[in-house]
N, C-alpha and C. Protein backbone atom coordinates (compact mmCIF):
# COMPACT_ATOMS: atom_id res chain seq x y z
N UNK A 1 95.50 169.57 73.84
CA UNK A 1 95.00 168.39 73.16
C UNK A 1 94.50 167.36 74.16
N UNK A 2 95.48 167.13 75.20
CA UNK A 2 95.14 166.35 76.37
C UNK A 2 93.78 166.50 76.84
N UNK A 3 93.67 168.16 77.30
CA UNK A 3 92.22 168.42 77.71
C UNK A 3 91.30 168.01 76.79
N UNK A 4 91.09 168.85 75.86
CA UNK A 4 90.22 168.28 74.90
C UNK A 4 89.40 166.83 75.13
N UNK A 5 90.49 166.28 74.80
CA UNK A 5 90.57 164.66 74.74
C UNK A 5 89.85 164.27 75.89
N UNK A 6 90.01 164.68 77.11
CA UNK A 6 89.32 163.70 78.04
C UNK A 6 87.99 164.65 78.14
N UNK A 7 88.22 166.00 77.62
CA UNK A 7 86.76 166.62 77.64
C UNK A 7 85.25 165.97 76.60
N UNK A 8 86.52 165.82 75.32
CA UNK A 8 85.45 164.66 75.09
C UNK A 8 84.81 163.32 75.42
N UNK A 9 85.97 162.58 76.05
CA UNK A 9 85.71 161.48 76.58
C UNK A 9 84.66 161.80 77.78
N UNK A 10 84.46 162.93 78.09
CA UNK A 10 83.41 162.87 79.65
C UNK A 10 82.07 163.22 78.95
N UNK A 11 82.24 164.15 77.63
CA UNK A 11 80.90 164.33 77.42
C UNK A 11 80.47 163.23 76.51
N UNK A 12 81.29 162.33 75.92
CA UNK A 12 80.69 161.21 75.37
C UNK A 12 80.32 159.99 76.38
N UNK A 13 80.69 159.96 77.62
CA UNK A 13 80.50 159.02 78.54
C UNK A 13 78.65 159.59 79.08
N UNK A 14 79.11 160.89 79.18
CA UNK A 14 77.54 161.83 79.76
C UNK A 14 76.49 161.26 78.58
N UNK A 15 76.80 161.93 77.29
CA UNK A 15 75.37 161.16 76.39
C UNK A 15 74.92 159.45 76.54
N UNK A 16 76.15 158.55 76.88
CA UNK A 16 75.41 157.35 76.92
C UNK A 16 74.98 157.27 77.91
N UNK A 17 75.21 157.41 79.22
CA UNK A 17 74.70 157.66 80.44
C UNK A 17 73.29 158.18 80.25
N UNK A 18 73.02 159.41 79.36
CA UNK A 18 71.92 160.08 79.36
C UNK A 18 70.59 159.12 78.97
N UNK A 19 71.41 158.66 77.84
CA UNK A 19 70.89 157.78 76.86
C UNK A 19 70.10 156.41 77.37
N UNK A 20 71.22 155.96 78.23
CA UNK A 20 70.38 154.52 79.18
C UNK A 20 69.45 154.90 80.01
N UNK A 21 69.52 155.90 81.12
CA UNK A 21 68.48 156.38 81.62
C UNK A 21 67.34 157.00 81.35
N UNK A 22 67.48 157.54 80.33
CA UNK A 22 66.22 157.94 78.92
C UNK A 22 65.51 155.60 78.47
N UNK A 23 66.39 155.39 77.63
CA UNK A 23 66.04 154.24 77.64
C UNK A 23 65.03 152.85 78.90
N UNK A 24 65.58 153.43 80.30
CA UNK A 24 65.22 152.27 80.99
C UNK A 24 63.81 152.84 81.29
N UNK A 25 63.96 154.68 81.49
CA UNK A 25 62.86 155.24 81.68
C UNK A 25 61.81 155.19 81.35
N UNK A 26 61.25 155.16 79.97
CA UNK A 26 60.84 154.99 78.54
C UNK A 26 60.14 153.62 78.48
N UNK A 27 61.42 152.15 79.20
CA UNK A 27 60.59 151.13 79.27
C UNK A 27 60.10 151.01 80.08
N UNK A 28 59.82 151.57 81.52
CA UNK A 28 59.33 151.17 82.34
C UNK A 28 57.87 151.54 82.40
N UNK A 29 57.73 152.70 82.03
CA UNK A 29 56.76 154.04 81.83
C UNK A 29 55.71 153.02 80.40
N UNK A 30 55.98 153.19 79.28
CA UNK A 30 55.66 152.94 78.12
C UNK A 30 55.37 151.01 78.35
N UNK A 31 56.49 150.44 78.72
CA UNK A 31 56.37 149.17 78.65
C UNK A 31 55.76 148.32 79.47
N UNK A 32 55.94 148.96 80.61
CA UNK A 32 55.25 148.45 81.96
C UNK A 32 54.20 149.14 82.78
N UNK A 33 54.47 150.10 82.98
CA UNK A 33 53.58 151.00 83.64
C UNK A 33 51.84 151.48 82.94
N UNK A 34 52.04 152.11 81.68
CA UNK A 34 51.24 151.93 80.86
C UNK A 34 50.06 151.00 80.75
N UNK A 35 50.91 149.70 80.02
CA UNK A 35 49.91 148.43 79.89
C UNK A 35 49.67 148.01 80.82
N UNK A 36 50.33 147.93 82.38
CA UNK A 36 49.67 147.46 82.97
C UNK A 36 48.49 148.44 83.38
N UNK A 37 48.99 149.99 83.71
CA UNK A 37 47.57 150.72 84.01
C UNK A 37 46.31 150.68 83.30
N UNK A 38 46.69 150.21 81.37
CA UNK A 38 45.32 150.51 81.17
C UNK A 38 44.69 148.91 80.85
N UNK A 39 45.58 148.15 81.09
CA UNK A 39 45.00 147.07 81.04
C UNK A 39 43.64 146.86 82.33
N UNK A 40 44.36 147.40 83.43
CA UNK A 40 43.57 147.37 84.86
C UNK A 40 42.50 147.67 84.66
N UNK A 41 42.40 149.14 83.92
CA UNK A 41 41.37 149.83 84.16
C UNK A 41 40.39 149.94 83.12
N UNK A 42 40.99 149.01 82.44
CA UNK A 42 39.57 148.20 81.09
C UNK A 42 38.96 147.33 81.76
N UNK A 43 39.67 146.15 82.45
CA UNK A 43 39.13 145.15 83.29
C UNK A 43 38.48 145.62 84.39
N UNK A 44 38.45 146.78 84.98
CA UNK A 44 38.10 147.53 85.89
C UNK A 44 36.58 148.21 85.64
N UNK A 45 36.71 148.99 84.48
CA UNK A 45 35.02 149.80 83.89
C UNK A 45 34.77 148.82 82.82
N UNK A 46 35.41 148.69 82.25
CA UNK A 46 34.52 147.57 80.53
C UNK A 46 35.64 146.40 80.20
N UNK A 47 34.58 145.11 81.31
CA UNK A 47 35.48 143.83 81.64
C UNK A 47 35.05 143.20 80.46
N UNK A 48 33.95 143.40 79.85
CA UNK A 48 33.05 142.29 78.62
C UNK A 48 34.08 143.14 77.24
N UNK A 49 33.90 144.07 77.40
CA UNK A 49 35.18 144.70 75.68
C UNK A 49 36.05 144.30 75.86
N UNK A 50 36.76 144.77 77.14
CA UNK A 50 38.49 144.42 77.47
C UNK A 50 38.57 142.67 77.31
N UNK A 51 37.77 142.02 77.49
CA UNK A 51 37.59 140.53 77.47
C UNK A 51 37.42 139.86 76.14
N UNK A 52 37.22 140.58 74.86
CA UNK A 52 36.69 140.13 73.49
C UNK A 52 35.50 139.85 73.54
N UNK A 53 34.61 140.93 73.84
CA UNK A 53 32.77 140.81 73.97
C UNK A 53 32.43 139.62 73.69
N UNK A 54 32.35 138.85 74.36
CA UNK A 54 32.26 137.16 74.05
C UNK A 54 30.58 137.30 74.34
N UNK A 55 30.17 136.22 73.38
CA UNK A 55 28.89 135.70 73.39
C UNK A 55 28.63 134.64 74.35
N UNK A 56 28.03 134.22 75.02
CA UNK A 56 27.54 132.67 75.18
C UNK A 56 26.68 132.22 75.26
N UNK A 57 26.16 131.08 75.17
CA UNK A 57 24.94 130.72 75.08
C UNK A 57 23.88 130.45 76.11
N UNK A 58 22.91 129.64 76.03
CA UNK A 58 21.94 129.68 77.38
C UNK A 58 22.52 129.11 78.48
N UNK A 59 23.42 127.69 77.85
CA UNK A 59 24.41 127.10 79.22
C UNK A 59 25.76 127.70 79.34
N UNK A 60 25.33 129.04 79.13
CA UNK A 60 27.12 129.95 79.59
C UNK A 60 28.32 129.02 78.95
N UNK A 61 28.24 128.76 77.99
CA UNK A 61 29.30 128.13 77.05
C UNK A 61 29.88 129.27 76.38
N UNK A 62 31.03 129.53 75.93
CA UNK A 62 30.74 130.67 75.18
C UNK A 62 30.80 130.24 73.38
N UNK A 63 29.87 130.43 72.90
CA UNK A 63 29.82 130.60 71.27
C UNK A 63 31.01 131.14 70.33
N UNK A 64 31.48 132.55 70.49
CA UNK A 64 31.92 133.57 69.92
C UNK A 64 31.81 134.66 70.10
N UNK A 65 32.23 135.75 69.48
CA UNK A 65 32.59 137.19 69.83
C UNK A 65 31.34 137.82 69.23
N UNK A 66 30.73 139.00 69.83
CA UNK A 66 30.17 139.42 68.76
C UNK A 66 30.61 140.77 68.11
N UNK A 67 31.67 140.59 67.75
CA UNK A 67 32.50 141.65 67.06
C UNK A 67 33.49 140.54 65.58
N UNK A 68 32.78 139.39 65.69
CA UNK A 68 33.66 139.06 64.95
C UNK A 68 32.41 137.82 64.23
N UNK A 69 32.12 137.94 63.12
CA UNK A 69 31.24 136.89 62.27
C UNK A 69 31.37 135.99 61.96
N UNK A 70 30.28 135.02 61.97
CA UNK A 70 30.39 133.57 62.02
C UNK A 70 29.37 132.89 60.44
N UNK A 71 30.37 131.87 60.22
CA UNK A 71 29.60 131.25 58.91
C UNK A 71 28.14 130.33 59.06
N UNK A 72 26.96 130.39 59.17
CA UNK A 72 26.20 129.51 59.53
C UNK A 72 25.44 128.77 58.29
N UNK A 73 25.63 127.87 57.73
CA UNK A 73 25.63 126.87 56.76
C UNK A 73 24.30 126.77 56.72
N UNK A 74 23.70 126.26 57.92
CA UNK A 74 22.53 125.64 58.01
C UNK A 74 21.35 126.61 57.19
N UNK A 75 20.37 126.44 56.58
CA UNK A 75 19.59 127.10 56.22
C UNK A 75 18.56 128.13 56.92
N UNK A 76 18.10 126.82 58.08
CA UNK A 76 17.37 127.30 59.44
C UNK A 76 18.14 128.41 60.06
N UNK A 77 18.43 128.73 60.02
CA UNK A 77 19.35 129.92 60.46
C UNK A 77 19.44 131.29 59.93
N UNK A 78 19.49 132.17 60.58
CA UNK A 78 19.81 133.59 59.79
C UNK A 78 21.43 133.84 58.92
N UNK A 79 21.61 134.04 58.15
CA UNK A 79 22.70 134.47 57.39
C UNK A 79 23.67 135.56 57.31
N UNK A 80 25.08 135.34 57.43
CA UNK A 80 25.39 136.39 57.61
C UNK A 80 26.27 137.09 56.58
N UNK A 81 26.64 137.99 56.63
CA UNK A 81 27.54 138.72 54.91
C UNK A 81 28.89 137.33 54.40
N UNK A 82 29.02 137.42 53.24
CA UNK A 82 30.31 136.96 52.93
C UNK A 82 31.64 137.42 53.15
N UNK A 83 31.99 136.00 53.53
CA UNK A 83 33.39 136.53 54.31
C UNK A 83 34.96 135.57 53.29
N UNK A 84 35.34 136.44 52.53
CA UNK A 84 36.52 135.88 51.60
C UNK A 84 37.81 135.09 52.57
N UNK A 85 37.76 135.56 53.95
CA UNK A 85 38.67 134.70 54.69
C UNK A 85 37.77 133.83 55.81
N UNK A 86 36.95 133.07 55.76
CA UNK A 86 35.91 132.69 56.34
C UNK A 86 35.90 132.91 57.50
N UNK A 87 35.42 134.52 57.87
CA UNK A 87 35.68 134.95 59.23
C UNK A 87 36.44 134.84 60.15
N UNK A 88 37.80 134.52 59.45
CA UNK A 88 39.02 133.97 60.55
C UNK A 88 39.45 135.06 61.25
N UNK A 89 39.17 135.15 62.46
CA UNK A 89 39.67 136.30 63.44
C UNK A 89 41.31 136.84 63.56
N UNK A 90 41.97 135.62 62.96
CA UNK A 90 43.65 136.06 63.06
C UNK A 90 43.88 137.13 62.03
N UNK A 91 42.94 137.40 61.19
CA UNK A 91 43.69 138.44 60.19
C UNK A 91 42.11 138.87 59.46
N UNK A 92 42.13 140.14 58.86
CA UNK A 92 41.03 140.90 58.38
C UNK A 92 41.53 141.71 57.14
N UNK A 93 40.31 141.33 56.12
CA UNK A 93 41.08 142.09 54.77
C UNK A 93 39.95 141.29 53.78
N UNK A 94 39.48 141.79 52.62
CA UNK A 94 38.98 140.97 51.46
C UNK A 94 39.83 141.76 50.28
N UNK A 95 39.15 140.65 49.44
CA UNK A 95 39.71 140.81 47.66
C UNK A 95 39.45 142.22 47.50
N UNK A 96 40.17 143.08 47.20
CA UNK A 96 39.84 143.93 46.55
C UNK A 96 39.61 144.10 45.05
N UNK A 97 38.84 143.81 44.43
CA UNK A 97 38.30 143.67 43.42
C UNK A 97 37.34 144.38 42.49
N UNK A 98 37.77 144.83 41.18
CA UNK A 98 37.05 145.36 40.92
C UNK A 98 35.23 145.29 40.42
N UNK A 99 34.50 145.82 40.08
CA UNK A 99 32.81 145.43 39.73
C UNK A 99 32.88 144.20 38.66
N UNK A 100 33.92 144.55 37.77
CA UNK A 100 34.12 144.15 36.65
C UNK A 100 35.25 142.42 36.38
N UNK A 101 35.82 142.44 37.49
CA UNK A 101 36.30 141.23 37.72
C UNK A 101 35.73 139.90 37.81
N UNK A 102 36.14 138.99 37.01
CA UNK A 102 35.37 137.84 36.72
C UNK A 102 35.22 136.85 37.81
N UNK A 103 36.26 136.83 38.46
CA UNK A 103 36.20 136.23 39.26
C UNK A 103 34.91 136.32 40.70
N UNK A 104 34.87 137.63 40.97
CA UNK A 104 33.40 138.07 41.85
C UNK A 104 32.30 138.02 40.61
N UNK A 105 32.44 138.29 39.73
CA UNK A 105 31.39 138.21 39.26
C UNK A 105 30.48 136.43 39.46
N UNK A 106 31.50 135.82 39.04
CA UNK A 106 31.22 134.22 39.04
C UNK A 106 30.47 134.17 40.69
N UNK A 107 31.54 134.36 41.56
CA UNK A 107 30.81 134.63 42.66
C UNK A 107 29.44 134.96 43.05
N UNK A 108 29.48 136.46 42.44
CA UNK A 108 28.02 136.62 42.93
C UNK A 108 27.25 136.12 42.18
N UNK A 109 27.17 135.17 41.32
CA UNK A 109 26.72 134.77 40.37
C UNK A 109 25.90 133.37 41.23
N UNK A 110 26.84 132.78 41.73
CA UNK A 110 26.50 131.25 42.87
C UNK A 110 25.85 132.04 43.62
N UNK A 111 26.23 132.94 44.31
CA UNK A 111 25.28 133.42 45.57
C UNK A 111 23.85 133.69 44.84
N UNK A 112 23.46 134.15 44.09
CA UNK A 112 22.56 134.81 43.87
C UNK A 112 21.50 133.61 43.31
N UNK A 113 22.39 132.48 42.98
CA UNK A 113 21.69 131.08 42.81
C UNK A 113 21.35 130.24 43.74
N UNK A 114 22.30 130.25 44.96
CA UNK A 114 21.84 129.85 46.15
C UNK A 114 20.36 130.75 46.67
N UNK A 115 20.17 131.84 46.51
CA UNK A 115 19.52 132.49 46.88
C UNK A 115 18.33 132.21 46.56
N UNK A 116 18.02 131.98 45.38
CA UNK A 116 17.23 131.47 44.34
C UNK A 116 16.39 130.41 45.11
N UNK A 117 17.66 129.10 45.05
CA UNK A 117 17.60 127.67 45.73
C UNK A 117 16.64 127.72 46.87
N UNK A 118 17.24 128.32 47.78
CA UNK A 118 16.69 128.58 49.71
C UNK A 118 15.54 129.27 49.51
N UNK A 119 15.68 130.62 49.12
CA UNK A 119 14.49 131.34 49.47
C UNK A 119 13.51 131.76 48.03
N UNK A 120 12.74 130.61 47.60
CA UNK A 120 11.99 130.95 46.66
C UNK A 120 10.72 131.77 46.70
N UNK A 121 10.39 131.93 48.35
CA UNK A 121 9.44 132.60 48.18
C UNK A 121 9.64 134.47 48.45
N UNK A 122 11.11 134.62 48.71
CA UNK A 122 11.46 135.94 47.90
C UNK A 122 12.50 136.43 46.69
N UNK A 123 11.87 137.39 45.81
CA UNK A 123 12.57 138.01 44.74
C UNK A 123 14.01 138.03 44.63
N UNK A 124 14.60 137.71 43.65
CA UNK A 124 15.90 138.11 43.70
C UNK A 124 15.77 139.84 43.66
N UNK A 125 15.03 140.36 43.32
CA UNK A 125 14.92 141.64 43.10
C UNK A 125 15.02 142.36 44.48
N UNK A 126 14.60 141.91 45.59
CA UNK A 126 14.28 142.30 46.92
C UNK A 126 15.54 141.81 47.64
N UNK A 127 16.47 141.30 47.27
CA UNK A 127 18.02 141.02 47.83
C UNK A 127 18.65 141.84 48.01
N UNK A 128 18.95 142.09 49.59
CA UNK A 128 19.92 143.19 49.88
C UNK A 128 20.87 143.00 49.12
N UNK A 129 21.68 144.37 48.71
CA UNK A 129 22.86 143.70 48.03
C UNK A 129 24.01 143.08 49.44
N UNK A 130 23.67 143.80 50.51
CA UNK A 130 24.94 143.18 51.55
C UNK A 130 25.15 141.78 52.03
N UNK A 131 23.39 141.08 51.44
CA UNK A 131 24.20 139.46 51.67
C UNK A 131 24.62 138.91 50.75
N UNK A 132 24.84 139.65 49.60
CA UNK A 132 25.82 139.01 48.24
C UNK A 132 27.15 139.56 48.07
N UNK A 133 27.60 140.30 49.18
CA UNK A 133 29.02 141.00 48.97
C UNK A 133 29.60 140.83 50.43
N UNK A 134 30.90 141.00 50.23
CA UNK A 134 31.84 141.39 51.60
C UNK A 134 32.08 142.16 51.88
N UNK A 135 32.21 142.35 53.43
CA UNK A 135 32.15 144.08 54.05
C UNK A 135 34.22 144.63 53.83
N UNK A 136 34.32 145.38 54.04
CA UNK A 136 35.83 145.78 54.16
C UNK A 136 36.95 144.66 55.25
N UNK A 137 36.64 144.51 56.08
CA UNK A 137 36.81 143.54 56.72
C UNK A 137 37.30 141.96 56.25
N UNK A 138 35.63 141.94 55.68
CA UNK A 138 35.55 139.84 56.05
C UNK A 138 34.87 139.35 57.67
N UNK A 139 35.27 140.31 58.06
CA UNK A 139 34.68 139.85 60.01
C UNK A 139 33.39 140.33 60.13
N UNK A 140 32.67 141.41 59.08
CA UNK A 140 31.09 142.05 59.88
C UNK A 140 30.01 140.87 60.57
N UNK A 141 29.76 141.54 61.96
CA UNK A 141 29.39 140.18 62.41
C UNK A 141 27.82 140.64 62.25
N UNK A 142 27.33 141.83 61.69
CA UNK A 142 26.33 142.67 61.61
C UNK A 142 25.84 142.52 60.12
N UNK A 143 24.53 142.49 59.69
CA UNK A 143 23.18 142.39 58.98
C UNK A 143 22.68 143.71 59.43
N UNK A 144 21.99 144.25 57.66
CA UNK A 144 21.16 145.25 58.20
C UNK A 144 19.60 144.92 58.35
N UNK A 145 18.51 144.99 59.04
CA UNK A 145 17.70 144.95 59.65
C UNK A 145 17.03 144.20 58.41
N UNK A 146 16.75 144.80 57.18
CA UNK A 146 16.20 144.46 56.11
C UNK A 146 16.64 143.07 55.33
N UNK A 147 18.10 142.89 55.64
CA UNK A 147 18.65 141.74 55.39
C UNK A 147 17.98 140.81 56.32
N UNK A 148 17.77 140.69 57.41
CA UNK A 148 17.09 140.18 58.19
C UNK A 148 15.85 139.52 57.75
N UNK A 149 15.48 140.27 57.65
CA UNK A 149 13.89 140.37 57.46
C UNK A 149 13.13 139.52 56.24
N UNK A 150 14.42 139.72 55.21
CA UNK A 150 14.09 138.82 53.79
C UNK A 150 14.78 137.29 54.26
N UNK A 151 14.96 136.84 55.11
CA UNK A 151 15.03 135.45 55.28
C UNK A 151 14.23 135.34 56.31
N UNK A 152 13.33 136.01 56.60
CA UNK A 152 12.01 135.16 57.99
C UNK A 152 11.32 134.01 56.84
N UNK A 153 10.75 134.42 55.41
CA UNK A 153 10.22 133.43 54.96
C UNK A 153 10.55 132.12 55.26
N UNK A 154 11.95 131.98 54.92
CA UNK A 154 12.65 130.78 54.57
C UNK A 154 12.67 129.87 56.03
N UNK A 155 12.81 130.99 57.07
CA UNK A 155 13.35 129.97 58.18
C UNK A 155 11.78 130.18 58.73
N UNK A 156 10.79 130.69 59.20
CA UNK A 156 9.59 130.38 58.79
C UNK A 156 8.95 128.87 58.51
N UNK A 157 9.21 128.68 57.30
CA UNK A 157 9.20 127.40 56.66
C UNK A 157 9.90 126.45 57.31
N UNK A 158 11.32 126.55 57.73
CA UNK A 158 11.94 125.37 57.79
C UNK A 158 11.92 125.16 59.35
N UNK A 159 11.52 126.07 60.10
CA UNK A 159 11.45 125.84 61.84
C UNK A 159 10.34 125.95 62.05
N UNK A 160 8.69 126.03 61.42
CA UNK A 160 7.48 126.10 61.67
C UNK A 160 7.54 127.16 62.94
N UNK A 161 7.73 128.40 62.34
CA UNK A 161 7.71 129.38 63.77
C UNK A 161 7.16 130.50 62.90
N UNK A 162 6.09 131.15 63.26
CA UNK A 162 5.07 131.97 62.27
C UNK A 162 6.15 133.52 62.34
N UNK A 163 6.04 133.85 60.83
CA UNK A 163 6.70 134.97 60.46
C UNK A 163 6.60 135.92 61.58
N UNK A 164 5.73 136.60 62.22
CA UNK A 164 5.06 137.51 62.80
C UNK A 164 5.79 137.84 63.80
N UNK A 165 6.39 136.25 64.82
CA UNK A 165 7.08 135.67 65.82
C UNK A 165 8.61 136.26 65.35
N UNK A 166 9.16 135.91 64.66
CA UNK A 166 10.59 135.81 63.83
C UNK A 166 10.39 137.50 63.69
N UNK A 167 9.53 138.18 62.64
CA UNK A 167 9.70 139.61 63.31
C UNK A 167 9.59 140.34 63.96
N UNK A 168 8.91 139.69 65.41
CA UNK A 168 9.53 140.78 66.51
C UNK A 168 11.21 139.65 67.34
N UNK A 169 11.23 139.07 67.10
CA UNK A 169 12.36 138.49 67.24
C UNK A 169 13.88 139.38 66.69
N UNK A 170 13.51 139.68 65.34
CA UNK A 170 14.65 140.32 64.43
C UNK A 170 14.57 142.36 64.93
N UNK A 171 13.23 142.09 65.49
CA UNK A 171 13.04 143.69 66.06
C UNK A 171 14.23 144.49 67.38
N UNK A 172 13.69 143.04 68.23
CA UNK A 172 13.74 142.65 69.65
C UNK A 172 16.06 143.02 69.67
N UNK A 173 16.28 142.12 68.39
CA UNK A 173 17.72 142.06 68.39
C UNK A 173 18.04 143.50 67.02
N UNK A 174 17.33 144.21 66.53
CA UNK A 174 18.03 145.35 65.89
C UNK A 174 18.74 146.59 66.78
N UNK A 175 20.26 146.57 66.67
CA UNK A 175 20.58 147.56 67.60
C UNK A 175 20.67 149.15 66.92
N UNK A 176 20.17 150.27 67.05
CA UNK A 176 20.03 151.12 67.19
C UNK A 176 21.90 151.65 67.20
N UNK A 177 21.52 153.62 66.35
CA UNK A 177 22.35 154.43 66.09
C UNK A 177 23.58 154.75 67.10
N UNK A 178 24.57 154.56 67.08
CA UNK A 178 25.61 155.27 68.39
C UNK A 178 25.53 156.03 68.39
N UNK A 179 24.63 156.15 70.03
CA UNK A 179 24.74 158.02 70.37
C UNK A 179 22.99 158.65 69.43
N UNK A 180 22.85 158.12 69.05
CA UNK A 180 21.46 158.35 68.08
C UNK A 180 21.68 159.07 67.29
N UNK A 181 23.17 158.79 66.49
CA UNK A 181 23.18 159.63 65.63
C UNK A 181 24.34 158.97 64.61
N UNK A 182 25.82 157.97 64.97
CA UNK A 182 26.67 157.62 64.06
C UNK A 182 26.20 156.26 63.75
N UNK A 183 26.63 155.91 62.71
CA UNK A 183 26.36 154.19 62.33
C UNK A 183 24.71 154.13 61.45
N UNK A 184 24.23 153.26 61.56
CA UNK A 184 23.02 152.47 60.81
C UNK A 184 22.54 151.32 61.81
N UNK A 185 21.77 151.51 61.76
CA UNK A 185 20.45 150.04 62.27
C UNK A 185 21.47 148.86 62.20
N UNK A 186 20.85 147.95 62.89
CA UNK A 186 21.94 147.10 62.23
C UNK A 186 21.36 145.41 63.05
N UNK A 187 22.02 144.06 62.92
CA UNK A 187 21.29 142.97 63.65
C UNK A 187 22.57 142.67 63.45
N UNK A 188 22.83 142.05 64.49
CA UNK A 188 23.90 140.45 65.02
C UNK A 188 23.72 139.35 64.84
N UNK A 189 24.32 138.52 63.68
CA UNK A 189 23.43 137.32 63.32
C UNK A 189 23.72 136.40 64.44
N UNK A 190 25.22 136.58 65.33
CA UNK A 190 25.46 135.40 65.74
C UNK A 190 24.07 135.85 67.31
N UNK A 191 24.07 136.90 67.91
CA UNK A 191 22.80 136.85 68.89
C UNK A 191 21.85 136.75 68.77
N UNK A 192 21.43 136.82 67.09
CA UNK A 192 20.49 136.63 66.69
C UNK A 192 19.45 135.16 66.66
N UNK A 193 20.74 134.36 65.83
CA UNK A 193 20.41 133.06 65.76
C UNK A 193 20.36 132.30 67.29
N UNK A 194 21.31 132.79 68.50
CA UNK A 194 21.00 132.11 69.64
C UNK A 194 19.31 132.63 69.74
N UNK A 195 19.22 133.21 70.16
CA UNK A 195 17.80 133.84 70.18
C UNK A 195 16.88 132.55 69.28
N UNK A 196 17.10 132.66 67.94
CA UNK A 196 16.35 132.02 66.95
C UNK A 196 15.80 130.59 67.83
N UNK A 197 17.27 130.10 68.03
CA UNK A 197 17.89 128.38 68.60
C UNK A 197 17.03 128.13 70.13
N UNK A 198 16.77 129.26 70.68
CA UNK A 198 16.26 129.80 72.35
C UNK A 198 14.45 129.02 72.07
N UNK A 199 13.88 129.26 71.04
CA UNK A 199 12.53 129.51 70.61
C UNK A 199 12.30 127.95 70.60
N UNK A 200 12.87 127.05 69.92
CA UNK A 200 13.10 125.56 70.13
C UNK A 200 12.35 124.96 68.83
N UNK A 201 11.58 125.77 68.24
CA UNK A 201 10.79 125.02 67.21
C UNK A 201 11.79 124.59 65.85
N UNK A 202 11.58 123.86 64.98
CA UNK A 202 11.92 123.15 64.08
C UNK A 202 11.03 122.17 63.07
């Protein structure tokens, strides 16, 4: 019984023993070693991703991310999707809602009247549907090319800068397929509009 007894006592002393050195191992490796290696070596090959692809402007200020969408009020300006948490970067998510819910409906109901309001000299019929809805997100900081394109009228008009100008402008900033083959066309409103702001007219 005696034996026993301290035989267990050695192999229960051995598992915690095992156990802490598994443990400290684990953090050093996983907790330390790790993050710091791949932290290095983001800052090392891709300092602008590893950094939050920050935008800035002509006086190296920085604007914003362009991974993350911005509300631009102003009319003169390009527009970007609706965002149910007004593009707040701390958290990502919209209403999930159904077609039939009154509440979006009312919604798209204002948008589609604003739309009206601003840009009379195009169709509601010719309205992407993506600047009257929210992406999965709330953050898309991305317009598709065509969305683009149906507000040159408006800002046109309100910055005296000839359509023609504004579409190779919206050309100039459409980024192209990953890899030439995953994703969709697509425009950045927030590089967009610096660009727009770059041109100076009004």
């Amino acid at each position: 019984m005696k034996t026993t007894a301290k035989f267990e006592e050695v192999t229960h002393g051995s598992i915690w023993m095992t156990a802490l050195r598994s443990s400290l191992l684990f953090i050093v490796i996983c907790g330390i070693a790790y993050p710091l290696a791949s932290t290095g070596l983001a800052q090392l090959f891709f300092p602008h991703q590893a950094n939050g692809s920050m935008v800035k402007d002509a006086s190296g200020r920085i604007v914003g991310s362009e991974l993350i969408g911005q509300t631009f009020t102003d009319p003169s300006f390009f527009q970007g999707r609706i965002s149910s948490i007004d593009n707040d970067g701390a958290g990502s998510g919209s209403k999930n809602y159904a077609p039939s819910n009154p509440e979006l409906l009312a919604r798209v109901k204002d948008s589609i009247a604003q739309w009206e309001k601003e840009n009379p000299q195009v169709p509601v019929s010719e309205l992407p549907v993506d600047l009257i809805t929210n992406s999965g997100s709330g953050l898309d900081p991305h317009i598709t090319p065509t969305s683009a394109e149906v507000q040159i009228p408006r800002i046109s008009v309100l910055r005296h800068i000839p359509e023609e100008q504004l579409k190779e402008l919206v050309n100039e900033h459409t980024e192209g397929r990953e890899l030439g083959v995953f994703g969709e066309k697509r425009v950045n409103v927030l590089k967009l509009n610096l660009a727009l702001e770059a041109l100076g007219s009004k």
